[in-house]
Every structure is written in C-alpha cells, then in structure tokens.
Protein backbone atom coordinates (compact mmCIF):
# COMPACT_ATOMS: atom_id res chain seq x y z
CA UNK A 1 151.72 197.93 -76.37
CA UNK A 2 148.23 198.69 -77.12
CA UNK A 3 147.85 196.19 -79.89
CA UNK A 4 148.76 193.68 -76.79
CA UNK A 5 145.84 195.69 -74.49
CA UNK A 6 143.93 195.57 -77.29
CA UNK A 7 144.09 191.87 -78.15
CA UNK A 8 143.84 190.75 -74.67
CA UNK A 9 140.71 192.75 -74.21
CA UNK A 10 139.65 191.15 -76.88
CA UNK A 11 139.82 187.86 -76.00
CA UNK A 12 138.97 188.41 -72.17
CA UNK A 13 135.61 189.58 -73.65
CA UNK A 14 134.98 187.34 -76.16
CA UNK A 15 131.47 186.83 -76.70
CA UNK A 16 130.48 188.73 -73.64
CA UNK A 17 128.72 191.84 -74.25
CA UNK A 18 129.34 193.36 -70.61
CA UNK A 19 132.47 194.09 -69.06
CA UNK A 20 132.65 195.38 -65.64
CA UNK A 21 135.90 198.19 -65.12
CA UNK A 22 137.19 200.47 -62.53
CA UNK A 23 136.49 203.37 -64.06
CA UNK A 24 140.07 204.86 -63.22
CA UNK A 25 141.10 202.32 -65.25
CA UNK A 26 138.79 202.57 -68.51
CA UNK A 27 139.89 206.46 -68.73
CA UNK A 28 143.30 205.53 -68.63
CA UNK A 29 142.66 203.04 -70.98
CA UNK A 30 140.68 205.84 -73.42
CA UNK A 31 143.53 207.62 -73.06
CA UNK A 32 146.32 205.28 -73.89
CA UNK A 33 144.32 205.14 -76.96
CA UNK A 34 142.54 201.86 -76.60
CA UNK A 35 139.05 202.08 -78.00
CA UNK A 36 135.69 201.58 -76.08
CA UNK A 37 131.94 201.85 -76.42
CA UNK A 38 130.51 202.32 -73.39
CA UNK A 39 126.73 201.96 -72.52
CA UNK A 40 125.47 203.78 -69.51
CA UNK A 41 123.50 201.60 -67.36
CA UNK A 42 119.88 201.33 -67.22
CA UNK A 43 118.01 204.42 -65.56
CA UNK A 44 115.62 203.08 -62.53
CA UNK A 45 112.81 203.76 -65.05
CA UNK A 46 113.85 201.11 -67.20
CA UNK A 47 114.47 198.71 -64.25
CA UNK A 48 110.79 198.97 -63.08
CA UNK A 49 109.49 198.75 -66.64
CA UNK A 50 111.03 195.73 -67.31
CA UNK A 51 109.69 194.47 -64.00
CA UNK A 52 106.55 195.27 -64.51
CA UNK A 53 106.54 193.51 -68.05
CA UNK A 54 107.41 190.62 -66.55
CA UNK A 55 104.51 190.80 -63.75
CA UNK A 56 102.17 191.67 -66.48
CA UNK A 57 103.52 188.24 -68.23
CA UNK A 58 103.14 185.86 -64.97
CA UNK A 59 100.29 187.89 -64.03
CA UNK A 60 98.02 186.23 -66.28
CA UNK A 61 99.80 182.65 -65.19
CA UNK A 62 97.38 182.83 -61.79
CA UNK A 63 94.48 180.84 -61.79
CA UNK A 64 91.15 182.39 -61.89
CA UNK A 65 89.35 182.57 -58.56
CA UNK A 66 87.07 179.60 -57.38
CA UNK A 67 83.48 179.53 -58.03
CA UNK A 68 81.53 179.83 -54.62
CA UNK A 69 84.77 181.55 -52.60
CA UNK A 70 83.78 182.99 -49.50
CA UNK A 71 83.80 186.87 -50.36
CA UNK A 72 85.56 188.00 -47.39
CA UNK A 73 88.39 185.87 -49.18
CA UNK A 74 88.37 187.90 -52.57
CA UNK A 75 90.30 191.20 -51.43
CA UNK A 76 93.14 189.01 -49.93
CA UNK A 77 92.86 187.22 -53.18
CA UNK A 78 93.03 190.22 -55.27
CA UNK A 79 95.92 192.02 -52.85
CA UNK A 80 97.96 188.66 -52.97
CA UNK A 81 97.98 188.81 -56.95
CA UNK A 82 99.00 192.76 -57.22
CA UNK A 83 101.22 192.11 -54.82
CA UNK A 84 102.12 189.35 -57.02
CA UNK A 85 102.03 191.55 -60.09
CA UNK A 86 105.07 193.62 -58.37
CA UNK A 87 107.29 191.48 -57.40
C-alpha cells in the first residue's frame, strides 16, 4: 500500500517542487511510513527582503526628474518613487 501512496505522490508532483497538504494528513502520511522533506515556509523577513530586492531592481527603472521642474513638485516626486520602491 505505500508503494501505491508512494507512486501516486510521485506522479501527482511530478516536476512541481511545492505541494500544498493538510497537515493531519502529511503526519499520517510520515507515519504510515511514506517519506517527506518538508520546507518550512518563508519567515516574514524573507518576504520583505525579497520585496525590497525587487523595488531596489525597478527602482532604478524610473526616469530621472525633469530639468527645470517646479521644486514644490520634487518631494511628491521623491515620495511617489519610495513609495514606489515599497510596493
């Protein structure tokens, strides 16, 4: 029976590299001897670093301000692109 589990598993997650379980489930799984790596998920720090690698990539995507802009314009400039820089 777990050679079955096992090679359905398999090919229900060929080439994926996530699989989403009920957790119930995957421990009764473990125990019924089926084998499984699992990967915690990212930790919120990760989540914002990778977010702010991206901003720091599009970041430099934004034009340079105009020659001659009004300078009451250049803090809304500059607010617009770190608030562009976050998202």
């Amino acid at each position: 029976m777990i050679e079955d589990i096992q090679k359905i598993m398999s090919e229900l997650a060929d080439d994926s590299d996530t699989i989403i379980v009920n957790p119930g489930t995957l421990e009764e799984l473990k125990r019924s001897g089926v084998p499984f790596d699992t990967v915690p998920p990212p930790t919120i720090d990760q989540l914002f670093d990778k977010r702010k690698q991206n901003a720091f990539l599009r970041i430099g995507q934004l034009p340079l301000l105009p020659q001659g802009l009004p300078r009451q314009y250049k803090p809304f400039i500059k607010r617009l692109g770190n608030a562009f820089s976050l998202a």
